[in-house]
PDB file of N, CA and C in Angstrom:
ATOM      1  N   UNK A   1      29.046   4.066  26.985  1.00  0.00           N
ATOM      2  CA  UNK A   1      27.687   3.598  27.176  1.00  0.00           C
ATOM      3  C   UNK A   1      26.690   4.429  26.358  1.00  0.00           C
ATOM      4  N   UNK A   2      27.036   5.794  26.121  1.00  0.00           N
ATOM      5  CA  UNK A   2      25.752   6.576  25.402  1.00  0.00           C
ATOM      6  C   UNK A   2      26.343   6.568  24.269  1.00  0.00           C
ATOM      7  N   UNK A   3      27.249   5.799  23.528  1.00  0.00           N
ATOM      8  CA  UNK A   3      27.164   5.546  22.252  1.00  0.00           C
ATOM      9  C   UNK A   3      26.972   4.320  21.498  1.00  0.00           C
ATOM     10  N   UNK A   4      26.835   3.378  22.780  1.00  0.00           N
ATOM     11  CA  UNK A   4      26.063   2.034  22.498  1.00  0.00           C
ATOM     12  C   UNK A   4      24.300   2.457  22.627  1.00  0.00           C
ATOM     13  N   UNK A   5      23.749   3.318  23.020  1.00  0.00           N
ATOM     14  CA  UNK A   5      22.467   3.555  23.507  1.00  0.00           C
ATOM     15  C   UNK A   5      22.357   4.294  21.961  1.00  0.00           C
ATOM     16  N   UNK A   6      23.018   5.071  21.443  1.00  0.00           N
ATOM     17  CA  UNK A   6      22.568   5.994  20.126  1.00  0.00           C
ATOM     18  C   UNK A   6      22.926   5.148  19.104  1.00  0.00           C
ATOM     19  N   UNK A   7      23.724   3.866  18.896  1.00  0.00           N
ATOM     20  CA  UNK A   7      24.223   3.156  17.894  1.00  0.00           C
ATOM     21  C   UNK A   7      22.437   2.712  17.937  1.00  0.00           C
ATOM     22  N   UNK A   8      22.485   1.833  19.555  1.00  0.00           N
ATOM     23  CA  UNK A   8      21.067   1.102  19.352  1.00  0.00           C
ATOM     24  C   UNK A   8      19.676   1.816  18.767  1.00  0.00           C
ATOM     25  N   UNK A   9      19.202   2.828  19.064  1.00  0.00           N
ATOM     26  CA  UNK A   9      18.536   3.935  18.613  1.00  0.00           C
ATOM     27  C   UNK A   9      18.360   4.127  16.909  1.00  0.00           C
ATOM     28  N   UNK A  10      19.556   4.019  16.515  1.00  0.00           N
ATOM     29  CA  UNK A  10      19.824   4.788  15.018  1.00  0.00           C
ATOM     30  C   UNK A  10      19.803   3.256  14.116  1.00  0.00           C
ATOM     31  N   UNK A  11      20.162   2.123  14.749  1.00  0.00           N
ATOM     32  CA  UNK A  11      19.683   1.159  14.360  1.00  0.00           C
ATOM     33  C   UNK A  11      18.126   0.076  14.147  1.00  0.00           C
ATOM     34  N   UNK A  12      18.158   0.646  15.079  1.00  0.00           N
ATOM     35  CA  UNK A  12      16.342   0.498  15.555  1.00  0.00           C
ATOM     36  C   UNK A  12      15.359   1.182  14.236  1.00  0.00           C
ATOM     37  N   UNK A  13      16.330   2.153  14.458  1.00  0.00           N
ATOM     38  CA  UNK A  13      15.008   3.375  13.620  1.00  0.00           C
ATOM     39  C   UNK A  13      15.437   3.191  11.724  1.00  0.00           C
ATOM     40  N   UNK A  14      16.953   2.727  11.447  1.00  0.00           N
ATOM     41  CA  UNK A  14      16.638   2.264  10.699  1.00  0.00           C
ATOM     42  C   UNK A  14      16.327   1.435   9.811  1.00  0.00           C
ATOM     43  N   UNK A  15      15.926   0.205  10.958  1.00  0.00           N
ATOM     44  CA  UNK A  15      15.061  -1.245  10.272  1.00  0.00           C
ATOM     45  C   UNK A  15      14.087  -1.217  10.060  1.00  0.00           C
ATOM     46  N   UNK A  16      13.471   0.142  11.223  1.00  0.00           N
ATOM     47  CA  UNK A  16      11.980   0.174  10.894  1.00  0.00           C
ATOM     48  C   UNK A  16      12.073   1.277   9.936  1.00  0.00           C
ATOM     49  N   UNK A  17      12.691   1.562   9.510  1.00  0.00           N
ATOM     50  CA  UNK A  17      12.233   2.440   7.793  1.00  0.00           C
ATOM     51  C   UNK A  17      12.471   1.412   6.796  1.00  0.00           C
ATOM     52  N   UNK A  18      13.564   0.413   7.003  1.00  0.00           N
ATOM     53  CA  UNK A  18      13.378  -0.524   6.192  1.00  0.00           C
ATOM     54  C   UNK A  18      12.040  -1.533   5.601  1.00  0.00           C
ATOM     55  N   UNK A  19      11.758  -2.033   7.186  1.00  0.00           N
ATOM     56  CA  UNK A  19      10.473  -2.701   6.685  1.00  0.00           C
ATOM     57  C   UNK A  19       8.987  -2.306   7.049  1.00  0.00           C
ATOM     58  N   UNK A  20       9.144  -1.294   7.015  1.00  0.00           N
ATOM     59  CA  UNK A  20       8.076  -0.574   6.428  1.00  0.00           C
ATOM     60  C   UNK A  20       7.911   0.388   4.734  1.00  0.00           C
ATOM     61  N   UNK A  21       9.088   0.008   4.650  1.00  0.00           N
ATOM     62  CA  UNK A  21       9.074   0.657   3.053  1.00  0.00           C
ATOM     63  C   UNK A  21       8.007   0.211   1.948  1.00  0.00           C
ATOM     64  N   UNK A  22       7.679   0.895   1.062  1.00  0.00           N
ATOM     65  CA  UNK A  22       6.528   0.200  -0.081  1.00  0.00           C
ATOM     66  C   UNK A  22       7.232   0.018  -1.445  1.00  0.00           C
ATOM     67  N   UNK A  23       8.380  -0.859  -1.468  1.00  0.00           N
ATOM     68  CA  UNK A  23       8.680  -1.345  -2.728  1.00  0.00           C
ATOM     69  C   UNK A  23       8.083  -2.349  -2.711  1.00  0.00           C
ATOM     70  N   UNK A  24       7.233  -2.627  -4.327  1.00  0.00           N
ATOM     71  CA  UNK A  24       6.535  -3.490  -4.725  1.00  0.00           C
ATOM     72  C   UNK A  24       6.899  -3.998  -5.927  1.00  0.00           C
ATOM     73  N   UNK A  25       7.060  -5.460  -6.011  1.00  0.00           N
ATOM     74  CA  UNK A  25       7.046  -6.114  -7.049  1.00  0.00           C
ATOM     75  C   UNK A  25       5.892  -6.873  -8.000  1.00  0.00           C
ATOM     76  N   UNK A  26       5.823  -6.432  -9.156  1.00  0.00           N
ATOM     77  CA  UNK A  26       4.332  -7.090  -9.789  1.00  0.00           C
ATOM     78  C   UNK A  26       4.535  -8.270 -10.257  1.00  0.00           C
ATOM     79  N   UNK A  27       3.608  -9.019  -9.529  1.00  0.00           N
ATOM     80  CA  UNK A  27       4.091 -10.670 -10.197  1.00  0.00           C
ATOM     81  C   UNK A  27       3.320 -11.490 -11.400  1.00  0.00           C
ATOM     82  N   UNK A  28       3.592 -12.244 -12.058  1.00  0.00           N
ATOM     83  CA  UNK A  28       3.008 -12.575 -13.595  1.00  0.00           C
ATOM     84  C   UNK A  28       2.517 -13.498 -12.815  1.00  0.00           C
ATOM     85  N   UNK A  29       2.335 -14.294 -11.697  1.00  0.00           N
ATOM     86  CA  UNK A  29       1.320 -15.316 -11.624  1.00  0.00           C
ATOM     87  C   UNK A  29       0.656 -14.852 -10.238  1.00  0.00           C
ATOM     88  N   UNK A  30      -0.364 -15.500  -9.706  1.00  0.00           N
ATOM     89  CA  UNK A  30      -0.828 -14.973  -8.905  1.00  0.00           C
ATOM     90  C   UNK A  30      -0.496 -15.999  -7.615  1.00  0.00           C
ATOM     91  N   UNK A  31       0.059 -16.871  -7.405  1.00  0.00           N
ATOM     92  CA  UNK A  31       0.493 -18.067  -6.864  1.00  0.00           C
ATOM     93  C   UNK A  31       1.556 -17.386  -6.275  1.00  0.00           C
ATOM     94  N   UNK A  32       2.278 -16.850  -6.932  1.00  0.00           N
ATOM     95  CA  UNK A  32       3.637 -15.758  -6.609  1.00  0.00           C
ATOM     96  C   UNK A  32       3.604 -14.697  -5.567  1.00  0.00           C
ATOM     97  N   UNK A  33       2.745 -13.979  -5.643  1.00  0.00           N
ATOM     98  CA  UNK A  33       2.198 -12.914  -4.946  1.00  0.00           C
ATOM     99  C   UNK A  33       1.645 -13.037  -3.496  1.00  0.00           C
ATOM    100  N   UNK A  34       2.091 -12.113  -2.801  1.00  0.00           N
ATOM    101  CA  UNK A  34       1.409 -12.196  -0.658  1.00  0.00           C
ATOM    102  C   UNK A  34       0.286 -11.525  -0.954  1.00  0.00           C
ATOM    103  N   UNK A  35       0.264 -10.361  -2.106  1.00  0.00           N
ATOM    104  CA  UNK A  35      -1.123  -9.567  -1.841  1.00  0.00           C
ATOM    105  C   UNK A  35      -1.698  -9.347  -2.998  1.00  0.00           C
ATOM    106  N   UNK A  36      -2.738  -9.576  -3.329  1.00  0.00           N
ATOM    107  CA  UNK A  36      -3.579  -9.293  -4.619  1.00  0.00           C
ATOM    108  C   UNK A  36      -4.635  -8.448  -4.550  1.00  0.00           C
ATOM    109  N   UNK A  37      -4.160  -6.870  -5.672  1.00  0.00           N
ATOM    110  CA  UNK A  37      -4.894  -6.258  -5.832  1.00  0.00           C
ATOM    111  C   UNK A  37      -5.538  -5.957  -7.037  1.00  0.00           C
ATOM    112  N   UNK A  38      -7.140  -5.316  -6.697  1.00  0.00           N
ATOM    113  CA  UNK A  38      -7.342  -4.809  -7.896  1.00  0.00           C
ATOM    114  C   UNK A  38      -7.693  -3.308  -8.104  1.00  0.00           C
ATOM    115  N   UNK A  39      -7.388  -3.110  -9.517  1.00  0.00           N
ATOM    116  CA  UNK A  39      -7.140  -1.245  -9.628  1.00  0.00           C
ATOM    117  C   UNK A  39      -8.579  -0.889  -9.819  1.00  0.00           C
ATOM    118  N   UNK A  40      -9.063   0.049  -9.545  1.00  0.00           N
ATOM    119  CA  UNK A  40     -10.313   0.804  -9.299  1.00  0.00           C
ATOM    120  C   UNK A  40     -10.385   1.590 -10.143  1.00  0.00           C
ATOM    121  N   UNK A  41     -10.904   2.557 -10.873  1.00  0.00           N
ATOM    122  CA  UNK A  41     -11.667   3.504 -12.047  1.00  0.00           C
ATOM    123  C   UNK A  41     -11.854   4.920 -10.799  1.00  0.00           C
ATOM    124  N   UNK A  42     -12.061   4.213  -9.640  1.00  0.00           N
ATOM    125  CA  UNK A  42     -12.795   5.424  -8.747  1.00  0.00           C
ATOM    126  C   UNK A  42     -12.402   5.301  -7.703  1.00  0.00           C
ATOM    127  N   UNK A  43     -11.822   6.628  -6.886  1.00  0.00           N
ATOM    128  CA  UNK A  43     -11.054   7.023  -6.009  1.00  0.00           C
ATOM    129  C   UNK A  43     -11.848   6.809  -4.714  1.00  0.00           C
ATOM    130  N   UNK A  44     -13.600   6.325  -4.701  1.00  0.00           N
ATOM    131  CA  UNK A  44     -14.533   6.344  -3.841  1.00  0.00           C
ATOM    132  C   UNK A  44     -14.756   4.817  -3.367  1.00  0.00           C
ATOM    133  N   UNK A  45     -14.004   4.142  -4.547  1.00  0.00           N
ATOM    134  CA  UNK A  45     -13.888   2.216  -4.254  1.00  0.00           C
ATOM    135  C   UNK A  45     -12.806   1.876  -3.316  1.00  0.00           C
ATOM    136  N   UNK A  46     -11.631   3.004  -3.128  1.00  0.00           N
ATOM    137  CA  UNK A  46     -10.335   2.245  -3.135  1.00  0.00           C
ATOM    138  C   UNK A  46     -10.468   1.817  -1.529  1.00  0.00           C
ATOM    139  N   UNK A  47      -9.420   0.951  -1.204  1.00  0.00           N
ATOM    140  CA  UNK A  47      -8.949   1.180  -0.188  1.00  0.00           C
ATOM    141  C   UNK A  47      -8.061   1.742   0.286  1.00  0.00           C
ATOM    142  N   UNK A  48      -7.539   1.844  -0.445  1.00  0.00           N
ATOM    143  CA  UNK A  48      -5.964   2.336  -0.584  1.00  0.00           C
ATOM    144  C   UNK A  48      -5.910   2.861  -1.630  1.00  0.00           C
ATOM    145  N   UNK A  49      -5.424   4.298  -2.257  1.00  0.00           N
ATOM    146  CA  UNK A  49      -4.953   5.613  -2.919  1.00  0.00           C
ATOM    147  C   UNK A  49      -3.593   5.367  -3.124  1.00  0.00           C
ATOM    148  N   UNK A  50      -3.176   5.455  -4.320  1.00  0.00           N
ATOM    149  CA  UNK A  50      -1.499   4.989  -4.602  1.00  0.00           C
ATOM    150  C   UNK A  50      -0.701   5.916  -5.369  1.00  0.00           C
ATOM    151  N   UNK A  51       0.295   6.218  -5.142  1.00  0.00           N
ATOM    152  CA  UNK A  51       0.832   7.131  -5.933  1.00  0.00           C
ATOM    153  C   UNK A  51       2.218   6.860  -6.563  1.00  0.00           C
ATOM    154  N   UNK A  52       2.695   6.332  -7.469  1.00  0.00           N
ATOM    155  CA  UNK A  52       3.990   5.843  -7.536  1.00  0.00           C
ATOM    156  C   UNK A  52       4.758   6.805  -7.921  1.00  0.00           C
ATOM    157  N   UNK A  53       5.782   6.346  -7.071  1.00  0.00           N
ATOM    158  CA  UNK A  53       7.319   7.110  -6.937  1.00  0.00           C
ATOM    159  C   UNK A  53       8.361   6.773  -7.940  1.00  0.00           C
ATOM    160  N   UNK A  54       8.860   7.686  -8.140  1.00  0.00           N
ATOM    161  CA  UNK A  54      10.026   7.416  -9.656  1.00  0.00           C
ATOM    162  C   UNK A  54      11.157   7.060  -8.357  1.00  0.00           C
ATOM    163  N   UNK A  55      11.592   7.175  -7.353  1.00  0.00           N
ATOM    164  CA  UNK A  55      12.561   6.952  -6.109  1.00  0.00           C
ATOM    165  C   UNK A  55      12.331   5.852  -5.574  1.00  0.00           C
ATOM    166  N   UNK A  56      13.073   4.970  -5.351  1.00  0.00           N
ATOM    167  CA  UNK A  56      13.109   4.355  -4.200  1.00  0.00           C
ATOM    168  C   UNK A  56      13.085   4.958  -2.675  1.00  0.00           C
ATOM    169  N   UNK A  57      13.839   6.139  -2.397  1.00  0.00           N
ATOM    170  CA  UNK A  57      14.238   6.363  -1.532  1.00  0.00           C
ATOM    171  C   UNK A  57      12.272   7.346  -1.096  1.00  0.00           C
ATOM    172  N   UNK A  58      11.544   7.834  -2.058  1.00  0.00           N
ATOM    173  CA  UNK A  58      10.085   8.268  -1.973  1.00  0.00           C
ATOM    174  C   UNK A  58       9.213   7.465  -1.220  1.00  0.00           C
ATOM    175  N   UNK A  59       9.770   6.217  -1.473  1.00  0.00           N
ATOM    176  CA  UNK A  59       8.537   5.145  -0.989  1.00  0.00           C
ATOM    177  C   UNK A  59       8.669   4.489   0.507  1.00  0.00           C
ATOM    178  N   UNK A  60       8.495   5.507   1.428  1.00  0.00           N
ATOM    179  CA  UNK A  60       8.881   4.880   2.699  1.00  0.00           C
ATOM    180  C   UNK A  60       7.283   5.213   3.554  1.00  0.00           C
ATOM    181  N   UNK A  61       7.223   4.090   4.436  1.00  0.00           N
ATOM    182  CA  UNK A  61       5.862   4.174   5.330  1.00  0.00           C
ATOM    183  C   UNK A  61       5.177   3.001   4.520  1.00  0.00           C
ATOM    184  N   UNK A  62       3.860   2.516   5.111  1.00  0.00           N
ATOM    185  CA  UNK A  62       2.868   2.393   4.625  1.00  0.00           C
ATOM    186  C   UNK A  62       1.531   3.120   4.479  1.00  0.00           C
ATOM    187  N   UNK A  63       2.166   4.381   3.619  1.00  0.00           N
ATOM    188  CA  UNK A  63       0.800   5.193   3.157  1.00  0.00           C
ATOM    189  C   UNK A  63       0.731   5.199   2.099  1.00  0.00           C
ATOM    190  N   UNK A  64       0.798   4.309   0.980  1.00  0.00           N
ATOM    191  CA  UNK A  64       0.206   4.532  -0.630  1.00  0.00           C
ATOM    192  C   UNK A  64       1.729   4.993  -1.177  1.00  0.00           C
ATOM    193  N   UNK A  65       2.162   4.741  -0.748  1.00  0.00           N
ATOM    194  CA  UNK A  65       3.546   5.704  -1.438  1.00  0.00           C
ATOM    195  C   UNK A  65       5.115   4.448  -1.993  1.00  0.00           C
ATOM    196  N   UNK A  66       4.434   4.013  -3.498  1.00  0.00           N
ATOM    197  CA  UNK A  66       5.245   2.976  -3.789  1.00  0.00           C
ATOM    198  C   UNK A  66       6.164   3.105  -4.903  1.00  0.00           C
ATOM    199  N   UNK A  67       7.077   1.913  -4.815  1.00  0.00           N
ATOM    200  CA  UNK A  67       8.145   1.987  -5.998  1.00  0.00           C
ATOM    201  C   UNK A  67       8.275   0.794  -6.279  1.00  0.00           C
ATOM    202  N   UNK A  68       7.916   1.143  -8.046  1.00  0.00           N
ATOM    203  CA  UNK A  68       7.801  -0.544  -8.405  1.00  0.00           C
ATOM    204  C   UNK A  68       9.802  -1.375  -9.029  1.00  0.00           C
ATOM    205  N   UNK A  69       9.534  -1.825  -8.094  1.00  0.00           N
ATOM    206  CA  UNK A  69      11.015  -2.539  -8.228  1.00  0.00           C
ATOM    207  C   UNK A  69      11.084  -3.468  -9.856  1.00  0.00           C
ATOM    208  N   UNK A  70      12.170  -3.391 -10.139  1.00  0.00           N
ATOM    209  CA  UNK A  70      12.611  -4.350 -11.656  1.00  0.00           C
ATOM    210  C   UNK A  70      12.848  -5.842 -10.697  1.00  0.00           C
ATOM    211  N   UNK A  71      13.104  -5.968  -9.804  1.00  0.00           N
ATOM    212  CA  UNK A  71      13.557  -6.891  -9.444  1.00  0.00           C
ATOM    213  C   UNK A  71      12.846  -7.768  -8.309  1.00  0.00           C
ATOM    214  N   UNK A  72      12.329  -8.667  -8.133  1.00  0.00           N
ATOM    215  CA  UNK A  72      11.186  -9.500  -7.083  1.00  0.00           C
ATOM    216  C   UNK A  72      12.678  -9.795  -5.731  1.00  0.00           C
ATOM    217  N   UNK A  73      13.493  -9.798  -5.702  1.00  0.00           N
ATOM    218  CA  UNK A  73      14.541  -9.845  -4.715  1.00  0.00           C
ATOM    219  C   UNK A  73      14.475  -8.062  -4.227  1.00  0.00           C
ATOM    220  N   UNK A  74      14.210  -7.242  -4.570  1.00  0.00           N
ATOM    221  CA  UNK A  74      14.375  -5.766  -4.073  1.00  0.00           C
ATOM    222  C   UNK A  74      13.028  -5.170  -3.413  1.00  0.00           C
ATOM    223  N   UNK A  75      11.999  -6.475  -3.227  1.00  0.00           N
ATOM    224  CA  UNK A  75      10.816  -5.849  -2.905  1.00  0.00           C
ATOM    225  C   UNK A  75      10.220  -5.806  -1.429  1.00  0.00           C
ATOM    226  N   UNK A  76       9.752  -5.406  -1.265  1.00  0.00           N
ATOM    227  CA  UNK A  76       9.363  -5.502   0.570  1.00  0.00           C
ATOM    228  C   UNK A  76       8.108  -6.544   0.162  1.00  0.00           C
ATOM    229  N   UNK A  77       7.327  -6.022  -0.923  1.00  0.00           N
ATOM    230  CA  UNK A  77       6.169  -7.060  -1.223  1.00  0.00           C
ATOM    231  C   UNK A  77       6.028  -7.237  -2.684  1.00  0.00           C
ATOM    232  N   UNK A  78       5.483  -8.535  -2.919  1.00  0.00           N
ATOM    233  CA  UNK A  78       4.778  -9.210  -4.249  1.00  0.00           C
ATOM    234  C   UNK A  78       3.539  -8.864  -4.111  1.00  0.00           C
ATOM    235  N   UNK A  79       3.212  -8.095  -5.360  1.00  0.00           N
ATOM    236  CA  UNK A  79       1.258  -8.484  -5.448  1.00  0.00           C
ATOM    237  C   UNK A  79       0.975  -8.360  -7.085  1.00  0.00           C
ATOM    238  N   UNK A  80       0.257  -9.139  -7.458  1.00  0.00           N
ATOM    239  CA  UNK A  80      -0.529  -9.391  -8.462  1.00  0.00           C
ATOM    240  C   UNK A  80      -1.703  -8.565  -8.606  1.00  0.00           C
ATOM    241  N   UNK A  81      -1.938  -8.084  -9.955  1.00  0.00           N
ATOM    242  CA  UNK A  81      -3.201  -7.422 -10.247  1.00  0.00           C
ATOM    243  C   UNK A  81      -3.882  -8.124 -10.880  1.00  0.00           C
ATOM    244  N   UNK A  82      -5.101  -8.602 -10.328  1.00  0.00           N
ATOM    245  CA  UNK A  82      -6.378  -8.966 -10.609  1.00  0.00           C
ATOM    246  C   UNK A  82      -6.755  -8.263 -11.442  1.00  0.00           C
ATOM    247  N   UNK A  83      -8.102  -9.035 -12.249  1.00  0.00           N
ATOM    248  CA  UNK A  83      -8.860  -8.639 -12.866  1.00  0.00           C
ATOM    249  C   UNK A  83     -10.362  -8.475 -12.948  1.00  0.00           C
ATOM    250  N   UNK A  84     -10.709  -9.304 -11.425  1.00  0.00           N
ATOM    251  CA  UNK A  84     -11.895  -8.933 -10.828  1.00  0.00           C
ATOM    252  C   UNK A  84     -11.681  -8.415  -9.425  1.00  0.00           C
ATOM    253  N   UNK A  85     -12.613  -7.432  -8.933  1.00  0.00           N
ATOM    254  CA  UNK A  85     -12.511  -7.236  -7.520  1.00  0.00           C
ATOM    255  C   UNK A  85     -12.806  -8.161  -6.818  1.00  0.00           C
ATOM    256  N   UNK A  86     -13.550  -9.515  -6.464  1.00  0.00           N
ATOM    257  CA  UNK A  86     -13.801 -10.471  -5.898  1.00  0.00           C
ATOM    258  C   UNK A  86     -12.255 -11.065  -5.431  1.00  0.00           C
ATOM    259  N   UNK A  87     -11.636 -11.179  -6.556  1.00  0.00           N
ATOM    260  CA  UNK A  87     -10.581 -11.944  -6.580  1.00  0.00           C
ATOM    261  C   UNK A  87      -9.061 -11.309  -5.586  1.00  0.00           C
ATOM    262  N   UNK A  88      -9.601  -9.938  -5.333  1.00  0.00           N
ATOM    263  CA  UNK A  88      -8.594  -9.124  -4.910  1.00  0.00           C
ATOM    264  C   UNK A  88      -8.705  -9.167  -3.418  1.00  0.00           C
ATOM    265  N   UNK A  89      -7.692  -9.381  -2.612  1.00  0.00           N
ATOM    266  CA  UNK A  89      -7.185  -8.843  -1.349  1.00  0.00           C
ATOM    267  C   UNK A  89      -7.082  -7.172  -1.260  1.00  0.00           C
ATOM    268  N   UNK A  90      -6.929  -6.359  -1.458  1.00  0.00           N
ATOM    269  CA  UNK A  90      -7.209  -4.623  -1.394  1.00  0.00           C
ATOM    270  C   UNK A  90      -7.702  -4.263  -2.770  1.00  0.00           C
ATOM    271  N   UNK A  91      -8.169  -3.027  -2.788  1.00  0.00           N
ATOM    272  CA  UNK A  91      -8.638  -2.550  -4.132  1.00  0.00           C
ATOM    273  C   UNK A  91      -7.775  -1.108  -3.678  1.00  0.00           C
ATOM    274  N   UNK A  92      -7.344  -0.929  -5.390  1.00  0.00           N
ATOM    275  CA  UNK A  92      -6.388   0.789  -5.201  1.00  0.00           C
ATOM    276  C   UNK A  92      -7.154   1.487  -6.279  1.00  0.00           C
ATOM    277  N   UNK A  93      -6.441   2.804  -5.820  1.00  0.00           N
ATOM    278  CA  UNK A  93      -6.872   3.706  -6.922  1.00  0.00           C
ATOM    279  C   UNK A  93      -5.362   4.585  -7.335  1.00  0.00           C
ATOM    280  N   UNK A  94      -4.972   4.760  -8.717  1.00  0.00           N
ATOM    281  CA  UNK A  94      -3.307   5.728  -8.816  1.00  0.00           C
ATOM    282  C   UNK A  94      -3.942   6.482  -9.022  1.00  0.00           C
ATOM    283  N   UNK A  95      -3.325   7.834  -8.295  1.00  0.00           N
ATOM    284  CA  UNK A  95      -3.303   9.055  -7.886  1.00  0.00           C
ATOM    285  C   UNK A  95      -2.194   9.655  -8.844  1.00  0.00           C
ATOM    286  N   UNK A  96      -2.404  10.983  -9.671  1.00  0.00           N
ATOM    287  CA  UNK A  96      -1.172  11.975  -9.906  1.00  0.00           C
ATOM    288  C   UNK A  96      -0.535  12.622  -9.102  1.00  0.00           C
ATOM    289  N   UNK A  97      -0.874  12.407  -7.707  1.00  0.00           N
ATOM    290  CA  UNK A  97      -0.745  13.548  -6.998  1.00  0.00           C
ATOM    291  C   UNK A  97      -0.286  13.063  -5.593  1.00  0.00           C
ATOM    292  N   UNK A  98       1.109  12.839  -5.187  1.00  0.00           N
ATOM    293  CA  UNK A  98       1.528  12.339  -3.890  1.00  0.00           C
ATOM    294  C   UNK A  98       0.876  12.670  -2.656  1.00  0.00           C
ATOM    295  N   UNK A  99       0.035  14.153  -2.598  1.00  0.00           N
ATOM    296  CA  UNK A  99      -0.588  14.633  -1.518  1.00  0.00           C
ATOM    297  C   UNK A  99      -1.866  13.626  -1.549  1.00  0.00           C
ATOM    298  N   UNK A 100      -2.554  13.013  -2.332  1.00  0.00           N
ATOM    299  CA  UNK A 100      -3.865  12.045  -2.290  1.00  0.00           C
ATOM    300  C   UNK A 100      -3.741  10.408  -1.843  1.00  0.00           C
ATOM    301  N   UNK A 101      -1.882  10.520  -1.323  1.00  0.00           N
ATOM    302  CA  UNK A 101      -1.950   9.119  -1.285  1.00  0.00           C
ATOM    303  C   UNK A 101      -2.044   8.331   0.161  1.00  0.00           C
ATOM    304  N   UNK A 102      -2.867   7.583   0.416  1.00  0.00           N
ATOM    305  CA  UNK A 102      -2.756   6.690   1.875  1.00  0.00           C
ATOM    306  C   UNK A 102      -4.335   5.891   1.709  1.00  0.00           C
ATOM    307  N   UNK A 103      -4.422   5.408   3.010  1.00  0.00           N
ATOM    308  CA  UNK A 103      -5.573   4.295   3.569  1.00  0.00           C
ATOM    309  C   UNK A 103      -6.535   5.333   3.581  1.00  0.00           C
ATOM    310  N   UNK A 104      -7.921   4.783   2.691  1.00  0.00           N
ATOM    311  CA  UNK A 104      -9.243   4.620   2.838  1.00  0.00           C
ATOM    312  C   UNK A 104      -9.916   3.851   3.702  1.00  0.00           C
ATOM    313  N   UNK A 105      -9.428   2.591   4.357  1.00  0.00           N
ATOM    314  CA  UNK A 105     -10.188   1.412   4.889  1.00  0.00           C
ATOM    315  C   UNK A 105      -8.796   0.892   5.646  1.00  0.00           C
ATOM    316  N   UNK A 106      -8.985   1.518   6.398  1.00  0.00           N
ATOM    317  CA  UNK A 106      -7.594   0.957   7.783  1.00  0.00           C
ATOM    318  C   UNK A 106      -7.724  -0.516   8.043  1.00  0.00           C
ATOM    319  N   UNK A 107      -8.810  -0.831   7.725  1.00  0.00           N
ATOM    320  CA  UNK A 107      -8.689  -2.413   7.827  1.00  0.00           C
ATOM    321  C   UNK A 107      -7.903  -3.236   7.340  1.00  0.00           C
ATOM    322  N   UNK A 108      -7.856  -3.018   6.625  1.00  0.00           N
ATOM    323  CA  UNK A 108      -6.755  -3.962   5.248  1.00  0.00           C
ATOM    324  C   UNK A 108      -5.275  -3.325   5.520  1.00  0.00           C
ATOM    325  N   UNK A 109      -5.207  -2.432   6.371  1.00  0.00           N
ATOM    326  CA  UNK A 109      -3.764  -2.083   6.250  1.00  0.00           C
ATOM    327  C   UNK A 109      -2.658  -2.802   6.281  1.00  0.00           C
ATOM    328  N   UNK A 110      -2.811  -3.666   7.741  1.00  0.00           N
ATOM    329  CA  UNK A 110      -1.869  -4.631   7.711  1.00  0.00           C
ATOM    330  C   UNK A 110      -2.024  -5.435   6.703  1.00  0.00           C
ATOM    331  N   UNK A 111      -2.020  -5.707   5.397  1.00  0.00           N
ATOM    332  CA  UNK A 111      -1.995  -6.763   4.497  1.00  0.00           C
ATOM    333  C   UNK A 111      -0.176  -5.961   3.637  1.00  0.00           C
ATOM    334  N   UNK A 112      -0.523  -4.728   4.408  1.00  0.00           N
ATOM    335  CA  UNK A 112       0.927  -4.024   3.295  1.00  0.00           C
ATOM    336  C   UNK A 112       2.427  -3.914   4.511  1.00  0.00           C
ATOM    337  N   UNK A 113       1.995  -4.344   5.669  1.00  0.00           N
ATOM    338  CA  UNK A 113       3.510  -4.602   7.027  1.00  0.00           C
ATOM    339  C   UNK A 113       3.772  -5.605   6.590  1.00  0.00           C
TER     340      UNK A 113
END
């Protein structure tokens, strides 16, 4: 019985690292895409602070912390980059620096679960 209770546990915990992960796929049309963003100049617009990961295995949570997949089948999400902010569902800003990355505007968060 307490190794059906720790199977369930260790399974639990790791679907939810699964889908919460931030692999992202960039899509060439915008029809394609669940979320459309646009990139910011200034770290004071964003909503979201991004920092991309050379790992897959880097990009877990939803705090800014992504990996851009080669492949639209390997992605947790599609989003398209705009070219106006109007047009955008979140606005980001890339960060050099993994310590700068997460939510500005908790509002929009769920657009990345």
């Amino acid at each position: 019985m307490k190794k059906a209770i720790i199977l369930f546990f260790l399974l639990a915990f790791g679907l939810t690292t699964v889908i919460s992960a931030q692999k992202v796929y960039s899509c060439d049309y915008k029809s394609d895409a669940k979320v459309k963003v646009y990139v910011t100049h200034y770290k004071s617009d964003a909503d979201l602070v991004v920092y991309r990961c050379d790992y897959k295995s880097d990009a877990t949570d939803n705090k800014g912390l992504w990996y851009f997949c080669h492949y639209k089948s390997d992605a947790d999400k599609t989003i398209y980059f705009c070219d106006y902010k109007s047009d955008s569902d979140i606005i980001i800003y890339f960060t050099d620096y993994k310590s700068d990355a997460g939510w500005q505007n908790k509002e929009k968060q769920y657009l990345m679960y």
